[in-house]
C-alpha atoms as a PDB file:
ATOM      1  CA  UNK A   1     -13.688  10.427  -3.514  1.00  0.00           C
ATOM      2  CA  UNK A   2     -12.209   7.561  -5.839  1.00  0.00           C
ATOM      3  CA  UNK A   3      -8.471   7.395  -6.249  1.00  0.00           C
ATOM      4  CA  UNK A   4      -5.463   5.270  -5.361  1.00  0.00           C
ATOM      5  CA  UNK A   5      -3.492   5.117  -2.315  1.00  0.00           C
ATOM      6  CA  UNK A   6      -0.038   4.098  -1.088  1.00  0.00           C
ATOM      7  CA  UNK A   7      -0.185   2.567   2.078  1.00  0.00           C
ATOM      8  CA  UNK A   8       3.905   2.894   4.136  1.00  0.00           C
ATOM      9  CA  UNK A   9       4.644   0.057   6.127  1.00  0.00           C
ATOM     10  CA  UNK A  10       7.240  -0.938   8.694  1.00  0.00           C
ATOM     11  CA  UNK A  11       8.044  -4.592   9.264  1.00  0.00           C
ATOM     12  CA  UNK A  12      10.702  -4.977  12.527  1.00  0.00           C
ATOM     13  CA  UNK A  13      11.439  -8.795  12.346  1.00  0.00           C
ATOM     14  CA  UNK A  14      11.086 -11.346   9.663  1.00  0.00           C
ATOM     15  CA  UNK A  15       7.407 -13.107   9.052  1.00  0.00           C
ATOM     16  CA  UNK A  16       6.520 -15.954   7.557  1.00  0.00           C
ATOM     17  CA  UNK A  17       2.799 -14.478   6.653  1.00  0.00           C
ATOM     18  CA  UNK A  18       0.136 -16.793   6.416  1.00  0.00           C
ATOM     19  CA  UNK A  19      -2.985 -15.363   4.372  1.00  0.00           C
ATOM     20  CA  UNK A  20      -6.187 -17.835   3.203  1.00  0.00           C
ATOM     21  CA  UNK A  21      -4.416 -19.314   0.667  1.00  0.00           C
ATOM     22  CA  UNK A  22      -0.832 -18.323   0.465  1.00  0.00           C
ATOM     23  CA  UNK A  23       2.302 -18.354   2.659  1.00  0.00           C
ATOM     24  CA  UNK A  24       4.587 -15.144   2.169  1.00  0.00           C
ATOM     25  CA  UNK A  25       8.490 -14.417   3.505  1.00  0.00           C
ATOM     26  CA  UNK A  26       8.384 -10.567   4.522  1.00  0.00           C
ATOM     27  CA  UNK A  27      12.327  -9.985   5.910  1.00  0.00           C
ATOM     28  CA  UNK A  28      12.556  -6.681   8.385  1.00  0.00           C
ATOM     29  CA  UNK A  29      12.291  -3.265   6.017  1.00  0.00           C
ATOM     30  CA  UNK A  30       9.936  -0.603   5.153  1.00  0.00           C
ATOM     31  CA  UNK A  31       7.258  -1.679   2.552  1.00  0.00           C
ATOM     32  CA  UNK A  32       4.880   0.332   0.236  1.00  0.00           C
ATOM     33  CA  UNK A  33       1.494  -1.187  -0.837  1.00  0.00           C
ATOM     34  CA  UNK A  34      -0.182   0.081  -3.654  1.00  0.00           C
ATOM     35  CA  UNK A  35      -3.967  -0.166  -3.882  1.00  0.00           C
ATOM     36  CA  UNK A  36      -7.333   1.907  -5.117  1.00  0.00           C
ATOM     37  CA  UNK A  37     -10.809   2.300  -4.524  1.00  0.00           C
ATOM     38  CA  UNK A  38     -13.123   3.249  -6.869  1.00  0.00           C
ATOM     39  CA  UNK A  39     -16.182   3.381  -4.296  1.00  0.00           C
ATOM     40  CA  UNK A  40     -14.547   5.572  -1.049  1.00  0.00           C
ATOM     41  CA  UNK A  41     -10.574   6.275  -0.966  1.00  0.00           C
ATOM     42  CA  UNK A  42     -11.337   7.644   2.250  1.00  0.00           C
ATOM     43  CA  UNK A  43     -13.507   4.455   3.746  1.00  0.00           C
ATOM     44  CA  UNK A  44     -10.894   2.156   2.414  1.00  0.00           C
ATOM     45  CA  UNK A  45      -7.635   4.398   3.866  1.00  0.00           C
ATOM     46  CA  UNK A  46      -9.504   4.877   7.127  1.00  0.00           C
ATOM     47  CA  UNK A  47     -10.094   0.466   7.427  1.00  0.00           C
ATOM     48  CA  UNK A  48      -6.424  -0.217   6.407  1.00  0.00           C
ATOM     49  CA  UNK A  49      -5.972   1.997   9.845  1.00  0.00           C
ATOM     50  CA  UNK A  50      -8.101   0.048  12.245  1.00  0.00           C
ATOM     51  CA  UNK A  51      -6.513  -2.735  14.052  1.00  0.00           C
ATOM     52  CA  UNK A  52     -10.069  -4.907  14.736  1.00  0.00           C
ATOM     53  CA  UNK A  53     -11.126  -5.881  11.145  1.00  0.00           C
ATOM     54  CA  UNK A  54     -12.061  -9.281   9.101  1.00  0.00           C
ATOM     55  CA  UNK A  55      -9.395 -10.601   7.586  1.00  0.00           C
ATOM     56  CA  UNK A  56     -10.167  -9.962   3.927  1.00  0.00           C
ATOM     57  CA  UNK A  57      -7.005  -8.963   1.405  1.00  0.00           C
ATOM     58  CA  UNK A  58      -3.109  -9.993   1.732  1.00  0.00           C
ATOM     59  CA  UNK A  59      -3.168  -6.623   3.166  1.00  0.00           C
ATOM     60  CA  UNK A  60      -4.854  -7.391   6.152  1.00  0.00           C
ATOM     61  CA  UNK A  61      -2.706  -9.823   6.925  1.00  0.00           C
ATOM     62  CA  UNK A  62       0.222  -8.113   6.941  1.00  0.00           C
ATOM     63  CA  UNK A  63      -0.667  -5.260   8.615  1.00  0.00           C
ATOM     64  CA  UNK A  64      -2.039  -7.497  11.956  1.00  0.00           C
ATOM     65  CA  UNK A  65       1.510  -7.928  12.145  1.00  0.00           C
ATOM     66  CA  UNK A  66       3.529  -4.882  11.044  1.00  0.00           C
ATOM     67  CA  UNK A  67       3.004  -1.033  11.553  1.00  0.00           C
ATOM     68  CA  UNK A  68       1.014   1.160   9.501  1.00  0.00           C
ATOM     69  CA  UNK A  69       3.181   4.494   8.957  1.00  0.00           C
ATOM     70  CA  UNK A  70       1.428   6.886   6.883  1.00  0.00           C
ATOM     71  CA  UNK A  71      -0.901   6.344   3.841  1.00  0.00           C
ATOM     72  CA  UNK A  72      -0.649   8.584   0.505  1.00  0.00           C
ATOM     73  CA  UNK A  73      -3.878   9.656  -0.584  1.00  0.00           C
ATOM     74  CA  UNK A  74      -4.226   9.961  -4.575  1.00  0.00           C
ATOM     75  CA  UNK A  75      -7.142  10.821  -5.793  1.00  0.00           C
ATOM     76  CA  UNK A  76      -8.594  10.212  -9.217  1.00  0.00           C
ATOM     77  CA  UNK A  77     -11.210   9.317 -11.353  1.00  0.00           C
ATOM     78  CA  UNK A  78      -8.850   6.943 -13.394  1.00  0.00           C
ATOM     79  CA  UNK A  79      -8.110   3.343 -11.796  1.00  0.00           C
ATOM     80  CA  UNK A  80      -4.128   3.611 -11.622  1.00  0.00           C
ATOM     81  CA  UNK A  81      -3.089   1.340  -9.425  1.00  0.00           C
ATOM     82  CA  UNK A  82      -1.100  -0.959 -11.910  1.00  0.00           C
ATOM     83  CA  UNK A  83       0.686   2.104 -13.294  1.00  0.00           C
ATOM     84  CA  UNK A  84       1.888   3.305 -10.046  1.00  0.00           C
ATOM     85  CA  UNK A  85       2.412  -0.300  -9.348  1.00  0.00           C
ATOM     86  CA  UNK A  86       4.561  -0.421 -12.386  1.00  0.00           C
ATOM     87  CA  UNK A  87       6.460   2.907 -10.953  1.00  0.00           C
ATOM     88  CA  UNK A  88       7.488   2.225  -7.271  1.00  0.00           C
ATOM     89  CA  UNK A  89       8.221  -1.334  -8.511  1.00  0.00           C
ATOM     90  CA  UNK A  90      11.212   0.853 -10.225  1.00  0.00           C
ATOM     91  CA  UNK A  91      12.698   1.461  -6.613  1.00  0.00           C
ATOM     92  CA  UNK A  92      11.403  -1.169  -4.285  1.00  0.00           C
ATOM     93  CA  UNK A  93      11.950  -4.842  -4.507  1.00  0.00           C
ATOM     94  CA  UNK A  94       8.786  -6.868  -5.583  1.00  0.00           C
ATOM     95  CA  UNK A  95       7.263  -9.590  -3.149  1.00  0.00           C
ATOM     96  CA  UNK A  96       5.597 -11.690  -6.069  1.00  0.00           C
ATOM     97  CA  UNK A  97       2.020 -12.535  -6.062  1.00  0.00           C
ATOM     98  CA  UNK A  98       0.973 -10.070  -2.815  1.00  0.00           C
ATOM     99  CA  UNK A  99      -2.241  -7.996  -3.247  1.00  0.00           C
ATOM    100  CA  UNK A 100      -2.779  -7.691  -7.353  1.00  0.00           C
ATOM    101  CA  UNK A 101      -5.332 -10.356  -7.920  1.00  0.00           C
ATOM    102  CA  UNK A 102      -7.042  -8.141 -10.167  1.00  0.00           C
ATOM    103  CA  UNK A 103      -4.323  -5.825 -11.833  1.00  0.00           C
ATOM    104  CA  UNK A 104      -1.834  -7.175 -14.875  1.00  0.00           C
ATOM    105  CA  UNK A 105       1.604  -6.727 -12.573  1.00  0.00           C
ATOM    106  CA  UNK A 106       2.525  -9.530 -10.425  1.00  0.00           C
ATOM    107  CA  UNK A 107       2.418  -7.584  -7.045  1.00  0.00           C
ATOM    108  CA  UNK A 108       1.070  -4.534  -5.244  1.00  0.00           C
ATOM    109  CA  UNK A 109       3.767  -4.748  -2.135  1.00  0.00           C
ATOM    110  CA  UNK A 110       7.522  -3.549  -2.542  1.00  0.00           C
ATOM    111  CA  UNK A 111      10.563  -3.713   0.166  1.00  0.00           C
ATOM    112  CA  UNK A 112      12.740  -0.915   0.706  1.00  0.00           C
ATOM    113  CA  UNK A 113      15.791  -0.704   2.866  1.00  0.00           C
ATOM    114  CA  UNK A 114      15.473   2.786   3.664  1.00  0.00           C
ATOM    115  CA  UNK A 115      12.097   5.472   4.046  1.00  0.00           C
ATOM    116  CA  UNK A 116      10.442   5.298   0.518  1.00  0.00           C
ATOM    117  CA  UNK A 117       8.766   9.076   0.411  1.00  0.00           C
ATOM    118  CA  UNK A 118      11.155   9.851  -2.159  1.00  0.00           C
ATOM    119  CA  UNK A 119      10.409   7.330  -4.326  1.00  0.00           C
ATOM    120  CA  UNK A 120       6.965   7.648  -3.908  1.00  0.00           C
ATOM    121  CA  UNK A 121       7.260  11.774  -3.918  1.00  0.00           C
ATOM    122  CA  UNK A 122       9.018  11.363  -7.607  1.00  0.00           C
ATOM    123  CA  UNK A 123       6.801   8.919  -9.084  1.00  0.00           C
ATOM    124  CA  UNK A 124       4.243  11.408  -8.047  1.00  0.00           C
ATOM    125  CA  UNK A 125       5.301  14.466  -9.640  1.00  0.00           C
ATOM    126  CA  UNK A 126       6.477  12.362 -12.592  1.00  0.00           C
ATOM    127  CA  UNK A 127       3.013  11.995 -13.403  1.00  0.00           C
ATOM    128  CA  UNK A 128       1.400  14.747 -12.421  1.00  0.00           C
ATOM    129  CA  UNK A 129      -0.814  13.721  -9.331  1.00  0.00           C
ATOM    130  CA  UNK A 130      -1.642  15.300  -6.139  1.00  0.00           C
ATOM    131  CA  UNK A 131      -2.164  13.705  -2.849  1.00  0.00           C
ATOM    132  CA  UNK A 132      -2.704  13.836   0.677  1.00  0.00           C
ATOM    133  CA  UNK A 133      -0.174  11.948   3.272  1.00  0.00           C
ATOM    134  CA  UNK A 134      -2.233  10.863   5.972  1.00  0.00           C
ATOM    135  CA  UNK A 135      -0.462   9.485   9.407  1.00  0.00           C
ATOM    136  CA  UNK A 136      -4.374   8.145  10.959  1.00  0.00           C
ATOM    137  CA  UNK A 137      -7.547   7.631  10.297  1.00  0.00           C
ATOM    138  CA  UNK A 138      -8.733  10.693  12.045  1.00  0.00           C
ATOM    139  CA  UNK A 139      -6.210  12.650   9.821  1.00  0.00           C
ATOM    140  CA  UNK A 140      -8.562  11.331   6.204  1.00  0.00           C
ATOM    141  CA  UNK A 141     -11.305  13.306   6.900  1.00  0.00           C
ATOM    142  CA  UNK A 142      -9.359  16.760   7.674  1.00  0.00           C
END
């Protein structure tokens, strides 16, 4: 399956992340991280889950350090991960230049003070997709 995918985070203390090339200040909050894969939505889901993997994208990073709620699973045959990019950043608060090295907005992770699902729920329905909330890997292939 190809689609997009929101991944929900929860950071409990402030990080100063260090990735390959770039140093990032991610204060305490829930996050959302906005992604796709065009190959396997499942396969990419399912690695964001594992704990033992190469450190590859920002993503990676942050989640060796922060919890990995629940993922939304959105699939589709379109690549829309700037446009729901350009949606949750609507509710959430940017943290410039993580995870959209290849998209046209300036980052793929958001901050919210509270649970995002409604956010995420509306910007959903406002355009029309379905998806799958997933809480583990074992949960993808259901």
């Amino acid at each position: 399956m190809r689609g997009s995918y929101f991944l929900i985070i929860r950071v409990d203390r402030e990080l100063e992340l260090h990735t390959k090339a770039r140093l990032f200040h991610i204060p305490p909050g829930y996050y959302v991280y906005v992604g796709s894969a065009m190959n396997s939505l499942e396969k990419r889901v399912e690695r964001h889950f594992r704990e033992n993997k190469k450190l590859h994208w920002h993503i990676d990073y942050l989640l060796r350090e922060a919890k990995l709620l629940r993922a939304y699973l959105i699939p589709s045959e379109e690549r829309l991960e700037e446009k729901l990019s350009l949606e949750v950043s609507k509710f959430g608060e940017p943290v410039e230049g993580f995870g959209a090295g290849d998209v046209r907005v300036n980052t793929n992770l958001y901050r919210f003070e509270e649970e995002p699902d409604t956010a995420l729920i509306k910007t959903l329905a406002k355009l029309n997709l379905s998806w799958k909330t997933v809480k583990s890997a074992g949960e993808i292939f259901e």
